[in-house]
N, C-alpha and C. Protein backbone atom coordinates (compact mmCIF):
# COMPACT_ATOMS: atom_id res chain seq x y z
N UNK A 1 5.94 -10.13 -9.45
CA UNK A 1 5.91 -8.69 -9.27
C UNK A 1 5.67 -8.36 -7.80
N UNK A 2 4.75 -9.09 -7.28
CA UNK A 2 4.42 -8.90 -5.53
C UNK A 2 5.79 -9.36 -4.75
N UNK A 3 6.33 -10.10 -5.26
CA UNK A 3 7.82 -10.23 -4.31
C UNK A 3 9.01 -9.58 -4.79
N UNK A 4 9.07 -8.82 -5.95
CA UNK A 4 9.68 -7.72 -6.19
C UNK A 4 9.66 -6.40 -5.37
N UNK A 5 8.12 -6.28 -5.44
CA UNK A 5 7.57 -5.02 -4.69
C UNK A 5 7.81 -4.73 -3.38
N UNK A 6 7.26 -6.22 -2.34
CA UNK A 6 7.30 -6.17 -1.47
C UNK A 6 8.80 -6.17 -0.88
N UNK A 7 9.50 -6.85 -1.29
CA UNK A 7 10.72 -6.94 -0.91
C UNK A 7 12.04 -5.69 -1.61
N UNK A 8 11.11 -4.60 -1.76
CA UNK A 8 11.91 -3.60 -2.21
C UNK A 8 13.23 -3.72 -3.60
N UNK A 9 13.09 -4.39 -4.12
CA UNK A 9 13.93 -4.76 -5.52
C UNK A 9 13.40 -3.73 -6.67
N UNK A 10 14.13 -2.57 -7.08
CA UNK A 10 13.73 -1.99 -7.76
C UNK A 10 13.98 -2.10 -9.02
N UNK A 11 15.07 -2.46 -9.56
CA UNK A 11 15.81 -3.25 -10.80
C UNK A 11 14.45 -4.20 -11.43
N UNK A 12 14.45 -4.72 -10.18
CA UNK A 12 13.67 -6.25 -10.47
C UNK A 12 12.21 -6.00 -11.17
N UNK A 13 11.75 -5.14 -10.12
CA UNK A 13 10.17 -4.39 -10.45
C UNK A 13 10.01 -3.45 -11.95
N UNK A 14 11.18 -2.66 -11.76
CA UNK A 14 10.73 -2.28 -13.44
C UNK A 14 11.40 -3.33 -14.31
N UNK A 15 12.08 -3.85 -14.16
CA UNK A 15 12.31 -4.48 -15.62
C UNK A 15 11.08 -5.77 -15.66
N UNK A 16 10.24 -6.50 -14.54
CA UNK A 16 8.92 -7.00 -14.47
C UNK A 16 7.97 -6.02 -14.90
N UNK A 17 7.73 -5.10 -14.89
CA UNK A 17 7.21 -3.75 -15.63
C UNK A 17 7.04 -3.82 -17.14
N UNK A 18 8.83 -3.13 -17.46
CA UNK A 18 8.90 -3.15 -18.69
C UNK A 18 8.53 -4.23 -19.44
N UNK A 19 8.63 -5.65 -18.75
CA UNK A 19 7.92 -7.02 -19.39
C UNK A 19 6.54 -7.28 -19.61
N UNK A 20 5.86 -6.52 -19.23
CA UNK A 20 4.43 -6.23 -18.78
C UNK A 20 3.61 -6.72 -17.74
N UNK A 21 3.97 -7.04 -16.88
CA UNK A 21 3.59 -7.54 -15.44
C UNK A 21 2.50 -6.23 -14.86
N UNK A 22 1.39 -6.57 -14.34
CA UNK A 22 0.23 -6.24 -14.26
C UNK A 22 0.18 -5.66 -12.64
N UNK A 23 0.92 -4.44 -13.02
CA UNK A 23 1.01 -3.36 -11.76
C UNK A 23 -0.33 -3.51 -10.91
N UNK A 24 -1.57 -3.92 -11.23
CA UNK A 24 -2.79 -4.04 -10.33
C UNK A 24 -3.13 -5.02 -10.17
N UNK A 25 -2.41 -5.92 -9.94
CA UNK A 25 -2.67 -7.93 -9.39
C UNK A 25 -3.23 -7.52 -7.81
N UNK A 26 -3.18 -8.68 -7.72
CA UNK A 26 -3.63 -8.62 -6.10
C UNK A 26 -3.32 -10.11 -5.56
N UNK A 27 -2.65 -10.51 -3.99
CA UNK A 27 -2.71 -11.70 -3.95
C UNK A 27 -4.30 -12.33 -3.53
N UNK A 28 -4.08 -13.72 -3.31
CA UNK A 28 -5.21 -14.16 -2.73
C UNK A 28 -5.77 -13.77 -1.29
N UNK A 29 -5.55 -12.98 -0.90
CA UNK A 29 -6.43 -11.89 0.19
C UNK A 29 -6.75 -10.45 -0.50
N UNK A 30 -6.62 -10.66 -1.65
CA UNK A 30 -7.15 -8.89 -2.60
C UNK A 30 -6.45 -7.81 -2.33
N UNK A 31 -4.87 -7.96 -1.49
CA UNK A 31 -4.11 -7.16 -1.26
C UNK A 31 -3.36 -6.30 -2.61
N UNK A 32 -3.58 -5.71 -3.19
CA UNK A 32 -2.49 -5.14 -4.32
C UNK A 32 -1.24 -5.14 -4.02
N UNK A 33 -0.49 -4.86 -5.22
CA UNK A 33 1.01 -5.05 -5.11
C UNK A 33 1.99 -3.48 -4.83
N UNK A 34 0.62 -2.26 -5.08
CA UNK A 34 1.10 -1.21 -4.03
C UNK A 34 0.68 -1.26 -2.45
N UNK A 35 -0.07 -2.01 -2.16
CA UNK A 35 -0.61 -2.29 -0.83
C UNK A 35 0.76 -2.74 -0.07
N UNK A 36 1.16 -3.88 -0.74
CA UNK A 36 2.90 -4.49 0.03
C UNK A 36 3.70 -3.55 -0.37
N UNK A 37 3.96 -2.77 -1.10
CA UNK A 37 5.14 -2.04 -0.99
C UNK A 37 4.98 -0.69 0.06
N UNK A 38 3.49 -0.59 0.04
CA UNK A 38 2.99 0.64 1.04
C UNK A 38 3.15 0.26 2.56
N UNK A 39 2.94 -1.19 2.26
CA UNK A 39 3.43 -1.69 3.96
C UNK A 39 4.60 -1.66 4.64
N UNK A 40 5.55 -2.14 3.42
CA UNK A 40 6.72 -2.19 3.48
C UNK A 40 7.96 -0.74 3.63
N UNK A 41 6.88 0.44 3.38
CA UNK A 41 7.36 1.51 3.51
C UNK A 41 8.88 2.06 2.39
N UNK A 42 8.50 1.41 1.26
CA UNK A 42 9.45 1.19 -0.13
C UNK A 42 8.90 2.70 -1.02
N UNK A 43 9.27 3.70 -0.70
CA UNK A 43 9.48 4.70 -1.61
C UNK A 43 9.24 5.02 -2.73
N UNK A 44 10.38 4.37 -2.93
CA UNK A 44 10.63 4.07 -4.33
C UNK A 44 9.57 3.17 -5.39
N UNK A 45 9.54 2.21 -4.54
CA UNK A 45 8.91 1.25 -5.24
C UNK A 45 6.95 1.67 -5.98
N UNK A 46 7.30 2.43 -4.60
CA UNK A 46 5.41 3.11 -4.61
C UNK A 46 5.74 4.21 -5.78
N UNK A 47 6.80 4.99 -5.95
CA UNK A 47 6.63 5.78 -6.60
C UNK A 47 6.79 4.88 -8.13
N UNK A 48 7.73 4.18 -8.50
CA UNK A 48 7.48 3.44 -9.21
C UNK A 48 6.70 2.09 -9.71
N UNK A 49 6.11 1.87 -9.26
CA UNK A 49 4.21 1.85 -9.51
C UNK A 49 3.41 2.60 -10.18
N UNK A 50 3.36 3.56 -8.78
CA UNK A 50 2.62 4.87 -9.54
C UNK A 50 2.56 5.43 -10.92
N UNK A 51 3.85 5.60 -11.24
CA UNK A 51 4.35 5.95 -12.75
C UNK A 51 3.78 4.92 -13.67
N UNK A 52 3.66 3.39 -13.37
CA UNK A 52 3.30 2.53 -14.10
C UNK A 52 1.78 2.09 -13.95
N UNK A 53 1.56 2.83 -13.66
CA UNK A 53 -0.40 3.34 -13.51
C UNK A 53 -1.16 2.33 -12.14
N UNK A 54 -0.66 1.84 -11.08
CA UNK A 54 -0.74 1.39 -10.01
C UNK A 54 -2.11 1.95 -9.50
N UNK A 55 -3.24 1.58 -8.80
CA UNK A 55 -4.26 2.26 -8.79
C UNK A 55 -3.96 2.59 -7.32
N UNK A 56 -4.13 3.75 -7.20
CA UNK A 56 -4.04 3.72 -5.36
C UNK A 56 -5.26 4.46 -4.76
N UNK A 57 -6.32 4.03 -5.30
CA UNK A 57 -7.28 3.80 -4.78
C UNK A 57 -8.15 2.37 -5.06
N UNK A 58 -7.81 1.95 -4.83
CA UNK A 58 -7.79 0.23 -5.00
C UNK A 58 -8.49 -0.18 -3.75
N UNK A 59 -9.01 -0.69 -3.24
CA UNK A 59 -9.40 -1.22 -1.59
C UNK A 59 -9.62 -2.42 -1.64
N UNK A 60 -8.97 -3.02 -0.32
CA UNK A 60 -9.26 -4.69 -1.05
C UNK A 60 -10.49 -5.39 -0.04
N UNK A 61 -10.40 -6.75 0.26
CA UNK A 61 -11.69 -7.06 0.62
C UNK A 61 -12.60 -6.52 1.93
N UNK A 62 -11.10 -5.80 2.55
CA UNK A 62 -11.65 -5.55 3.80
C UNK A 62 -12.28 -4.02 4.07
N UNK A 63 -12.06 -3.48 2.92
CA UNK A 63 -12.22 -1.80 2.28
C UNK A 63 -11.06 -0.99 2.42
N UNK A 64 -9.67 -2.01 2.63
CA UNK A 64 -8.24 -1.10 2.86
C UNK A 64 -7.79 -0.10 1.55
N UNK A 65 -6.95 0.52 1.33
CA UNK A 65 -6.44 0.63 0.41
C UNK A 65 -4.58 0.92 0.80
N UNK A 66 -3.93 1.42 0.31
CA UNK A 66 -2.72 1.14 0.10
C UNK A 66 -2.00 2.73 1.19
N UNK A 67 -3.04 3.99 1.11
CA UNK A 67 -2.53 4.52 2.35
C UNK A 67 -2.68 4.24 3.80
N UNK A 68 -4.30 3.37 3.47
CA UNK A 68 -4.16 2.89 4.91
C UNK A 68 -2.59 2.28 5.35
N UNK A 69 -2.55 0.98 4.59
CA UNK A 69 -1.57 -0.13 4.92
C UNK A 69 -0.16 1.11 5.44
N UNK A 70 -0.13 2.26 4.83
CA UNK A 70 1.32 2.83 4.99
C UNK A 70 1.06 3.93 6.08
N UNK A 71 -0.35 4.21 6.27
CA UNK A 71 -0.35 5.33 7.47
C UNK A 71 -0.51 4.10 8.82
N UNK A 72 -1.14 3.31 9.01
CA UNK A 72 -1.23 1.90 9.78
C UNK A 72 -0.07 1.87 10.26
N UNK A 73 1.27 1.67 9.91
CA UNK A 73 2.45 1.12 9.83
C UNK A 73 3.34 2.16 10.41
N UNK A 74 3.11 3.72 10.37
CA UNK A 74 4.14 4.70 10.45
C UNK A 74 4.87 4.54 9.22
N UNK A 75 4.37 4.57 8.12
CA UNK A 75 5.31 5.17 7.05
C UNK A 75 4.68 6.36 6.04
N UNK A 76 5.32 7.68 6.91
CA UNK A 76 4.78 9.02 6.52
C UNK A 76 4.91 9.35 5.16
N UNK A 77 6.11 8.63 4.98
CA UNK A 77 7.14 9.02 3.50
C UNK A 77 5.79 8.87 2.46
N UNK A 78 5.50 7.30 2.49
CA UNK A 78 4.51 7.10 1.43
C UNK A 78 3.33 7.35 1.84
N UNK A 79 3.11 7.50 2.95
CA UNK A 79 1.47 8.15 3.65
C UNK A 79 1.19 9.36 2.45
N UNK A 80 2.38 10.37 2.52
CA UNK A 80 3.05 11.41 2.14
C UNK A 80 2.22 11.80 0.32
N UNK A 81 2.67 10.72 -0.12
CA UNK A 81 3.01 10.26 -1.37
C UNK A 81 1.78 9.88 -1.93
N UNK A 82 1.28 9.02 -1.00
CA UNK A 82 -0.24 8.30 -1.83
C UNK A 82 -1.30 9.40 -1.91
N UNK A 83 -1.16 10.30 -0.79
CA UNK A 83 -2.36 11.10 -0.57
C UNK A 83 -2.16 12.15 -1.63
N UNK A 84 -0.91 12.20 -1.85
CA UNK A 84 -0.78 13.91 -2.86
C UNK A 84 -0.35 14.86 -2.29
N UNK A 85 -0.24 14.45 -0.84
CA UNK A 85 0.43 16.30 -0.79
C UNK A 85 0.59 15.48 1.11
N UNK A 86 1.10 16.72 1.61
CA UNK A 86 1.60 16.40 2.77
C UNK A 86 0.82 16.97 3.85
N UNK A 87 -0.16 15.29 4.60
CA UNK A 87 -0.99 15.46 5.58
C UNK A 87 -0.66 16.02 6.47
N UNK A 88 -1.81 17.02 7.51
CA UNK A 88 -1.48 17.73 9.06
C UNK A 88 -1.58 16.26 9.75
N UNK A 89 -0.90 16.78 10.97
CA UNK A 89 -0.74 15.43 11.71
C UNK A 89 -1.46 14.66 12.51
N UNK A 90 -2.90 15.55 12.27
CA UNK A 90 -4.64 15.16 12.89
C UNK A 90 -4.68 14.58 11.90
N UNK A 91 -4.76 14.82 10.53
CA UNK A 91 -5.74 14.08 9.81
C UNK A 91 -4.75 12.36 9.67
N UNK A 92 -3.40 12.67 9.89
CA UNK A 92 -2.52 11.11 9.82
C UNK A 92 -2.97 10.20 11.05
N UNK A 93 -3.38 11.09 12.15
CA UNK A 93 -3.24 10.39 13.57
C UNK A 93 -5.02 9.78 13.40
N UNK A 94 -5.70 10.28 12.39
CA UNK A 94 -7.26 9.96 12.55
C UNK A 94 -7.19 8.78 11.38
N UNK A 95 -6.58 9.06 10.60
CA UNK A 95 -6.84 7.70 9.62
C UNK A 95 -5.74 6.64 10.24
N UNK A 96 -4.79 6.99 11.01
CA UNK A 96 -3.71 5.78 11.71
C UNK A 96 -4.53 4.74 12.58
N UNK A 97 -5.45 5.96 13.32
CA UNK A 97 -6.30 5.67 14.45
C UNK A 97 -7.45 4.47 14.19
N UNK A 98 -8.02 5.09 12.90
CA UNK A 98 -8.94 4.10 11.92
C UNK A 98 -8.97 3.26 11.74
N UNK A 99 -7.90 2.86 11.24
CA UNK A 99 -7.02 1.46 10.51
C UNK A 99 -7.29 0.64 11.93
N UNK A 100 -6.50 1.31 12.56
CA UNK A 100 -6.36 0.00 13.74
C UNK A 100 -7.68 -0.08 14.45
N UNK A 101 -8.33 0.43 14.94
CA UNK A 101 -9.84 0.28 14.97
C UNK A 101 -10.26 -1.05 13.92
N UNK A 102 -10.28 -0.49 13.05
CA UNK A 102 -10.87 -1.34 11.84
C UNK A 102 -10.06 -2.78 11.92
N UNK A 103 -8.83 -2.84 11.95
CA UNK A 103 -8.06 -3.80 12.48
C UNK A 103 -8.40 -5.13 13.42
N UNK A 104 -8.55 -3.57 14.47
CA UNK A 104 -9.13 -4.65 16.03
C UNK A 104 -10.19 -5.59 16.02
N UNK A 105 -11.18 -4.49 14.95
CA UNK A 105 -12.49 -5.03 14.85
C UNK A 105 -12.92 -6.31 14.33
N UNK A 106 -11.90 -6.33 12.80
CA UNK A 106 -11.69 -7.96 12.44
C UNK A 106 -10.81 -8.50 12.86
N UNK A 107 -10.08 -8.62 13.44
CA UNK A 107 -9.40 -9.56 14.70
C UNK A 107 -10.10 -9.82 15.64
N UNK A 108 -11.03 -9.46 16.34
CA UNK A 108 -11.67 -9.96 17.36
C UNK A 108 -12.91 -10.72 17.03
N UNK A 109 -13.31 -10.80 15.31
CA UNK A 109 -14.62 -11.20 14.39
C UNK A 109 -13.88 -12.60 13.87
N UNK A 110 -12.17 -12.55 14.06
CA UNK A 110 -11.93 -14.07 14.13
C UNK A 110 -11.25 -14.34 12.38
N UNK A 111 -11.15 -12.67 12.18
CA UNK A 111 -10.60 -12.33 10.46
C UNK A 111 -8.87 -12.07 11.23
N UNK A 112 -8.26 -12.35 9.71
CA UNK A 112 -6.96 -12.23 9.25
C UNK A 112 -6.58 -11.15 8.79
């Protein structure tokens, strides 16, 4: 399902869906499988998730969650999407700002 997601395959993802594949996995870094598609800036894919009860408030080990990964990245579409409604461009540029802060901070602590 995470290489469905991530790699934007939408066919692939719902019919792993309709099979019952567990929309809230996570890999072995606690990333969720809307986290990669939020990175990946996949639309679609986030929206179809969502529909299939995807938690997007999920945070994984590092306290991310899945708008970070897509406001982080410049992808407004699903920035857009996760939050519910459509952010001013302070509050995108302060949580963009965040992320990478938060970023820097475990990168220089010698984290992945």
């Amino acid at each position: 399902m995470m290489l469905a997601a991530y790699n934007g395959w939408e066919e692939a993802s719902q019919f792993l869906i309709s099979q019952g594949a567990d929309v809230n996995s996570t890999d072995q870094e606690g990333n969720s499988i809307l986290m990669g598609a939020a990175f990946k800036g996949h639309v679609r894919i986030v929206e179809i998730l969502l529909n299939a009860g995807a938690d997007k408030n999920y945070k994984n080990s590092k306290g991310q969650d899945a708008f970070q990964f897509s406001n982080m990245f410049g992808r407004t579409e699903v920035s857009n999407l996760l939050s519910g409604s459509k952010s001013s461009r302070l509050k995108r540029f302060l949580t963009f700002f965040k992320s990478w802060i938060l970023y820097i901070v475990q990168f220089t602590k010698g984290e992945k």
